[in-house]
PDB file of N, CA and C in Angstrom:
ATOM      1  N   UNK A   1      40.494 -16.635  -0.503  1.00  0.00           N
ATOM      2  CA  UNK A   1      39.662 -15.724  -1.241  1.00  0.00           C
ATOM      3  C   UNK A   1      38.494 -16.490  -1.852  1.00  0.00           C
ATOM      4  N   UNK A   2      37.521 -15.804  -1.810  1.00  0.00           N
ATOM      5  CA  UNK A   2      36.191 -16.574  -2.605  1.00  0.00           C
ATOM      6  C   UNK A   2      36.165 -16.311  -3.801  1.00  0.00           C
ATOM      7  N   UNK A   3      35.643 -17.453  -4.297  1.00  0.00           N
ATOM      8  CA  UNK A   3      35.433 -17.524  -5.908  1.00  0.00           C
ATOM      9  C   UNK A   3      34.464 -17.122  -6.041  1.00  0.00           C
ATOM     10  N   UNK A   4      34.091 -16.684  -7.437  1.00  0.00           N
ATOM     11  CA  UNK A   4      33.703 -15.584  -7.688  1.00  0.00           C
ATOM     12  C   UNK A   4      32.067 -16.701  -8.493  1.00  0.00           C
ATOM     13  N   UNK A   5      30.909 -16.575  -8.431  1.00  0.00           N
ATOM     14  CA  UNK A   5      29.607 -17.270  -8.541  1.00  0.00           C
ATOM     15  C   UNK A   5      29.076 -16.771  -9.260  1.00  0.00           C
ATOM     16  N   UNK A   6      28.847 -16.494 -10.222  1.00  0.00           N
ATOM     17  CA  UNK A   6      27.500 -15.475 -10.760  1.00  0.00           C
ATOM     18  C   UNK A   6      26.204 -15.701  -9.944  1.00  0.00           C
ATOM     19  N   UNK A   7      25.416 -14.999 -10.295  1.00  0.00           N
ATOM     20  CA  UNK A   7      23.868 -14.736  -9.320  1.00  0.00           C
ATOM     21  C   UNK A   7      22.773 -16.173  -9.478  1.00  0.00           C
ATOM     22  N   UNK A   8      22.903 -16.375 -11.052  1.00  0.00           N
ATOM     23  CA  UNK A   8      22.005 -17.349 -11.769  1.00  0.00           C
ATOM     24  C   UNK A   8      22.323 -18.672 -11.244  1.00  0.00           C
ATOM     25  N   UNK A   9      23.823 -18.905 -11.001  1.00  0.00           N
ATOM     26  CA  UNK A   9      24.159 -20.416 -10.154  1.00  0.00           C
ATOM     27  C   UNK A   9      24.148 -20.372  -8.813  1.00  0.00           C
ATOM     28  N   UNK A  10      24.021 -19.327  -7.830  1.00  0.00           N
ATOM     29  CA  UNK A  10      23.596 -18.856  -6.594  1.00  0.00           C
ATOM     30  C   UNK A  10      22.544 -19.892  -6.208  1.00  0.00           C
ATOM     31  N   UNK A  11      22.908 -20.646  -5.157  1.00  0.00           N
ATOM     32  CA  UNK A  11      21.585 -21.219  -4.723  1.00  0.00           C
ATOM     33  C   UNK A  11      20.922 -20.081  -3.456  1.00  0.00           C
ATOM     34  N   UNK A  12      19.749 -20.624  -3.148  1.00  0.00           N
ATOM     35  CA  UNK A  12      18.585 -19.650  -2.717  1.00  0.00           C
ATOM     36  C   UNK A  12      18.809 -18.446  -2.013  1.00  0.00           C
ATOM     37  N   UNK A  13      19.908 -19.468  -0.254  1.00  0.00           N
ATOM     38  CA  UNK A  13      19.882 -18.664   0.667  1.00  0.00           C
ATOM     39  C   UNK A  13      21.333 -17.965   0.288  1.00  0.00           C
ATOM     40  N   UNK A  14      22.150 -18.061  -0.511  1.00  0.00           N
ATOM     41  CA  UNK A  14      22.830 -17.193  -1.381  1.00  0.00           C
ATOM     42  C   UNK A  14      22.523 -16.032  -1.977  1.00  0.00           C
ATOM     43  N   UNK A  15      21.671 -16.041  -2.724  1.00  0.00           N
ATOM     44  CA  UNK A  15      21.292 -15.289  -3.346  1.00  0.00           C
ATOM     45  C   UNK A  15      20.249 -14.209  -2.204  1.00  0.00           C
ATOM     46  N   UNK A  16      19.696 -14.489  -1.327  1.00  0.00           N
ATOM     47  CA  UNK A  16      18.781 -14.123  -0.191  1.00  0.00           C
ATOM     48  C   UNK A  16      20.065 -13.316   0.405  1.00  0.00           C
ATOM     49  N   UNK A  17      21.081 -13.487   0.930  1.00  0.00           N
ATOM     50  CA  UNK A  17      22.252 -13.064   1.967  1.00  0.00           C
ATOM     51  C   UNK A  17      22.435 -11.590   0.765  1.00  0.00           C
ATOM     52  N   UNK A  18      22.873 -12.288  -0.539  1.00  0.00           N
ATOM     53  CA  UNK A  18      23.604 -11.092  -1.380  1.00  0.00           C
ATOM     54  C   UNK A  18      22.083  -9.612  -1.665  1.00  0.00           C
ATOM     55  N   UNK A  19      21.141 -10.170  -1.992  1.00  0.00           N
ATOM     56  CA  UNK A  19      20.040  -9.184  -1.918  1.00  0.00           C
ATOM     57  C   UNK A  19      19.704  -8.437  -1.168  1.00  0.00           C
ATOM     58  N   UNK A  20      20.263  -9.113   0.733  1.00  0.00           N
ATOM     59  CA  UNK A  20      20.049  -8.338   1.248  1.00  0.00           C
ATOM     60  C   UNK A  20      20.951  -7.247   1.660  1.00  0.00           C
ATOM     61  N   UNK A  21      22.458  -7.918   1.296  1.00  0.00           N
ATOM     62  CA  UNK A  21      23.543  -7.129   1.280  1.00  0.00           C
ATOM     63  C   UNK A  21      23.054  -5.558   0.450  1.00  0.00           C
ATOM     64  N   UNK A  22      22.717  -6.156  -0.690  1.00  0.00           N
ATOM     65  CA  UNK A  22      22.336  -4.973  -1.893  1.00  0.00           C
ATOM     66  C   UNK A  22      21.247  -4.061  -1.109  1.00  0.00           C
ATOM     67  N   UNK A  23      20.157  -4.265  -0.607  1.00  0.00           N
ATOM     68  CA  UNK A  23      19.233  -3.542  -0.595  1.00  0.00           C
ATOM     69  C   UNK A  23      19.733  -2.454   0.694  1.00  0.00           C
ATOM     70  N   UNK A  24      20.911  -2.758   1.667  1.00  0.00           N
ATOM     71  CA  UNK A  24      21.086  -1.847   2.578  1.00  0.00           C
ATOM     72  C   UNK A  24      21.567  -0.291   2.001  1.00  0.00           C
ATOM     73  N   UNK A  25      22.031  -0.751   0.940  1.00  0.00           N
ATOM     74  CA  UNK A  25      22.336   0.858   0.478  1.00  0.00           C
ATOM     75  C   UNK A  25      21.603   1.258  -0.311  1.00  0.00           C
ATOM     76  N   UNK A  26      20.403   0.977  -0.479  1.00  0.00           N
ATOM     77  CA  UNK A  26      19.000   1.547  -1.132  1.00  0.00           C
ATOM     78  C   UNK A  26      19.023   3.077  -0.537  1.00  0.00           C
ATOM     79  N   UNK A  27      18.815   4.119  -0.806  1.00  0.00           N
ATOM     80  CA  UNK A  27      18.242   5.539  -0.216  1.00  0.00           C
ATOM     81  C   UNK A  27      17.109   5.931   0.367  1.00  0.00           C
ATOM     82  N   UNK A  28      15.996   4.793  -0.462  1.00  0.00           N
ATOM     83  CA  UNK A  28      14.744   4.926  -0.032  1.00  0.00           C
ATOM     84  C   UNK A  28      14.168   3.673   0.408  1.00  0.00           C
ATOM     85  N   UNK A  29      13.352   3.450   0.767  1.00  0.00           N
ATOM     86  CA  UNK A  29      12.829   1.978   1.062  1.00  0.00           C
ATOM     87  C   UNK A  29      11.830   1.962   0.187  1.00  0.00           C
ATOM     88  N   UNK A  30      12.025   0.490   0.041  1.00  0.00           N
ATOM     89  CA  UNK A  30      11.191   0.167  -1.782  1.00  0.00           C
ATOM     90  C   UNK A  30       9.785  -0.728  -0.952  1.00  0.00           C
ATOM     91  N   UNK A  31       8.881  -0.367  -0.060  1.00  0.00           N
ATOM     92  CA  UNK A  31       7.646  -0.568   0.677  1.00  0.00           C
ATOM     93  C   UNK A  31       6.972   0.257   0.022  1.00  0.00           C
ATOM     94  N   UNK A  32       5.380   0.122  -0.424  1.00  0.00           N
ATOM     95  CA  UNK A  32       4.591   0.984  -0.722  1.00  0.00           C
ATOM     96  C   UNK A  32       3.740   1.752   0.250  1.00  0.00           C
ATOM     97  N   UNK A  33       3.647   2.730   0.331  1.00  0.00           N
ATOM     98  CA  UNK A  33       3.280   3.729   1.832  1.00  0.00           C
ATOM     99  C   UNK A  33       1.968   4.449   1.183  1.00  0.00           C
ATOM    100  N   UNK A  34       0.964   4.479   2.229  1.00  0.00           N
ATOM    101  CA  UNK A  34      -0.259   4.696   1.769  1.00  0.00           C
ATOM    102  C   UNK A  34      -0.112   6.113   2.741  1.00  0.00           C
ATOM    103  N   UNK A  35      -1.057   7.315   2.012  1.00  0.00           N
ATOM    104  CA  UNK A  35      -0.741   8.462   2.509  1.00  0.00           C
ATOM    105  C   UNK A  35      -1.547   8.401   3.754  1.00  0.00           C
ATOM    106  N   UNK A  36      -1.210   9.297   4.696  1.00  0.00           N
ATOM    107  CA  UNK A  36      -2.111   9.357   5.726  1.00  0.00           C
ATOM    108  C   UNK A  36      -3.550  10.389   5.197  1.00  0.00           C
ATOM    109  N   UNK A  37      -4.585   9.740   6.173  1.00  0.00           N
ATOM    110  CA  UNK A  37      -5.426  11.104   5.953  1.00  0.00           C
ATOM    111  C   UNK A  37      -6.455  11.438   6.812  1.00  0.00           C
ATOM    112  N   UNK A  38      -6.919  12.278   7.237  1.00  0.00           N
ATOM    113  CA  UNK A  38      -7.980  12.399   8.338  1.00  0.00           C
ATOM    114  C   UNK A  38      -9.954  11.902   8.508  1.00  0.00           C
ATOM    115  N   UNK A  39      -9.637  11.738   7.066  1.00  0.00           N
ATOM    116  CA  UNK A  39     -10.990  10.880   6.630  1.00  0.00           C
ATOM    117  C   UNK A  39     -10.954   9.541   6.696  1.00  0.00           C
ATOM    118  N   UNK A  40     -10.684   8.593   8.097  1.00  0.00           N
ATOM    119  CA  UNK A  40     -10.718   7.618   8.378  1.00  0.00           C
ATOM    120  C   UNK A  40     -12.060   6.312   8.088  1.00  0.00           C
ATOM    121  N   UNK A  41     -13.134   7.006   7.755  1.00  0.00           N
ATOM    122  CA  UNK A  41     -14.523   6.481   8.040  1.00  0.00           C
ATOM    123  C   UNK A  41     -15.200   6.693   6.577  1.00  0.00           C
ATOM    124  N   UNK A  42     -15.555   5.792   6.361  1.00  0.00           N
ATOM    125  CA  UNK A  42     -16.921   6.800   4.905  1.00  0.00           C
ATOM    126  C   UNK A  42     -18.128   7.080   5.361  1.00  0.00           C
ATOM    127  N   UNK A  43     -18.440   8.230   4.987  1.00  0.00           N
ATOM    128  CA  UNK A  43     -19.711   8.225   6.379  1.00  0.00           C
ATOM    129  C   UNK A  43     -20.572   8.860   4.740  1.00  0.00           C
ATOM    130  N   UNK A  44     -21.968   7.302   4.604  1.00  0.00           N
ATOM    131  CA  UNK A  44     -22.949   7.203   3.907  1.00  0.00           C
ATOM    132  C   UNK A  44     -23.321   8.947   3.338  1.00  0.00           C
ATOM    133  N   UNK A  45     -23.735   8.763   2.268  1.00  0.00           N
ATOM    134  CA  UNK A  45     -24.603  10.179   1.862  1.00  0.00           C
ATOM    135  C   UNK A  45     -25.940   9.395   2.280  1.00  0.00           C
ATOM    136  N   UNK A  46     -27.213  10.191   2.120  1.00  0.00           N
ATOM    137  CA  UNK A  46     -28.048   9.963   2.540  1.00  0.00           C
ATOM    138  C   UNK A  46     -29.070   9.637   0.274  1.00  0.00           C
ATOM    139  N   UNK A  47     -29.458   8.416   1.156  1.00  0.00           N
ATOM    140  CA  UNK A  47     -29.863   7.897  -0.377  1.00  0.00           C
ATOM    141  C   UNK A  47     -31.440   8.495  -0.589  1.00  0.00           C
ATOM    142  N   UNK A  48     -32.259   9.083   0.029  1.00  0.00           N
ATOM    143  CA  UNK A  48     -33.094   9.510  -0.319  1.00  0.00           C
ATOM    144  C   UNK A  48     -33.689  10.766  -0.034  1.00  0.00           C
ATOM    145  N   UNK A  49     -33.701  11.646  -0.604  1.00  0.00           N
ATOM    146  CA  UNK A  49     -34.443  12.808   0.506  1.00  0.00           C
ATOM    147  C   UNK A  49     -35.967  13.336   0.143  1.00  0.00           C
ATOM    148  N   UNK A  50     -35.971  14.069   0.521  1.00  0.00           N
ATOM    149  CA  UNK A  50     -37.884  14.557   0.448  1.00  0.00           C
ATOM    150  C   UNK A  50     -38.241  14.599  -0.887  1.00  0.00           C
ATOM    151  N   UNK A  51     -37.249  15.059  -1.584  1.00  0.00           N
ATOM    152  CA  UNK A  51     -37.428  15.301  -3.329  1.00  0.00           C
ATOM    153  C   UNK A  51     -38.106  16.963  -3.126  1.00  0.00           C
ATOM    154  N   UNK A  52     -37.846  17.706  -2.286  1.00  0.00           N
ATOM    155  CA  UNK A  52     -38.572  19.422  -2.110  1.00  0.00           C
ATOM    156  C   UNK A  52     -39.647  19.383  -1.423  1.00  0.00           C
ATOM    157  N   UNK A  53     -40.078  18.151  -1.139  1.00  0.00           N
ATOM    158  CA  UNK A  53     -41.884  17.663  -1.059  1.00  0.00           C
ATOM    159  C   UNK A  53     -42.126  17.910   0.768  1.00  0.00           C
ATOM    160  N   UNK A  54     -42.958  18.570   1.192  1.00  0.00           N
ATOM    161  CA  UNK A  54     -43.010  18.967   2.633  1.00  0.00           C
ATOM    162  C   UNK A  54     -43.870  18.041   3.013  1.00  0.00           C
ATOM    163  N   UNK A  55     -43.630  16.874   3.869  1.00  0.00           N
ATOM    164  CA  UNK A  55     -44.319  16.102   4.600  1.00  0.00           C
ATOM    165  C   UNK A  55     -45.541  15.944   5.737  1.00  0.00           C
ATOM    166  N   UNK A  56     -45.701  17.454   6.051  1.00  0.00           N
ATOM    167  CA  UNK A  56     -46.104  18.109   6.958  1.00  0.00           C
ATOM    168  C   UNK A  56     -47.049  18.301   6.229  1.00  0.00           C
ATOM    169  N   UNK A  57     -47.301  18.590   5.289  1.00  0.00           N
ATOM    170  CA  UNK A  57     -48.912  19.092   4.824  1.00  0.00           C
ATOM    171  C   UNK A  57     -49.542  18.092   4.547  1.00  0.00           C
ATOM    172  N   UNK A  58     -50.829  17.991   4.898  1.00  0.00           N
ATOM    173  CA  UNK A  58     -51.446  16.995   4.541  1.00  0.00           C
ATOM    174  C   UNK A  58     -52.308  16.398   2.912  1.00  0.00           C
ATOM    175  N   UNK A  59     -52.575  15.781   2.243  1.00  0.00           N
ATOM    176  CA  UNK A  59     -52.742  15.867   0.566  1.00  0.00           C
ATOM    177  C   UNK A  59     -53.875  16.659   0.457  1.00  0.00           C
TER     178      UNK A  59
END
């Protein structure tokens, strides 16, 4: 039978084996997930416009 270790005297790959033991019965997965979305691109506004002013006429 194994003796019994606490976590804190656990050396590394100990403690690595038992964490991962733990995390299999997680419910959710603890990854941060970025939402999907259909606006893949930023597509520029336009930085200047006529200001109302018709270009076409001459001064």
């Amino acid at each position: 039978m194994k003796e019994f270790v606490p976590y804190e005297k656990m050396n590394k790959k100990q403690k690595r084996e038992f964490d991962r033991k733990r995390r299999g019965t997680w419910n959710c997965s603890p990854v941060t997930r970025i939402a999907q979305t259909d606006a893949k691109h930023y597509s520029r506004k336009i930085k200047h416009k006529n200001n109302g002013r018709d270009d076409s006429l001459p001064f």
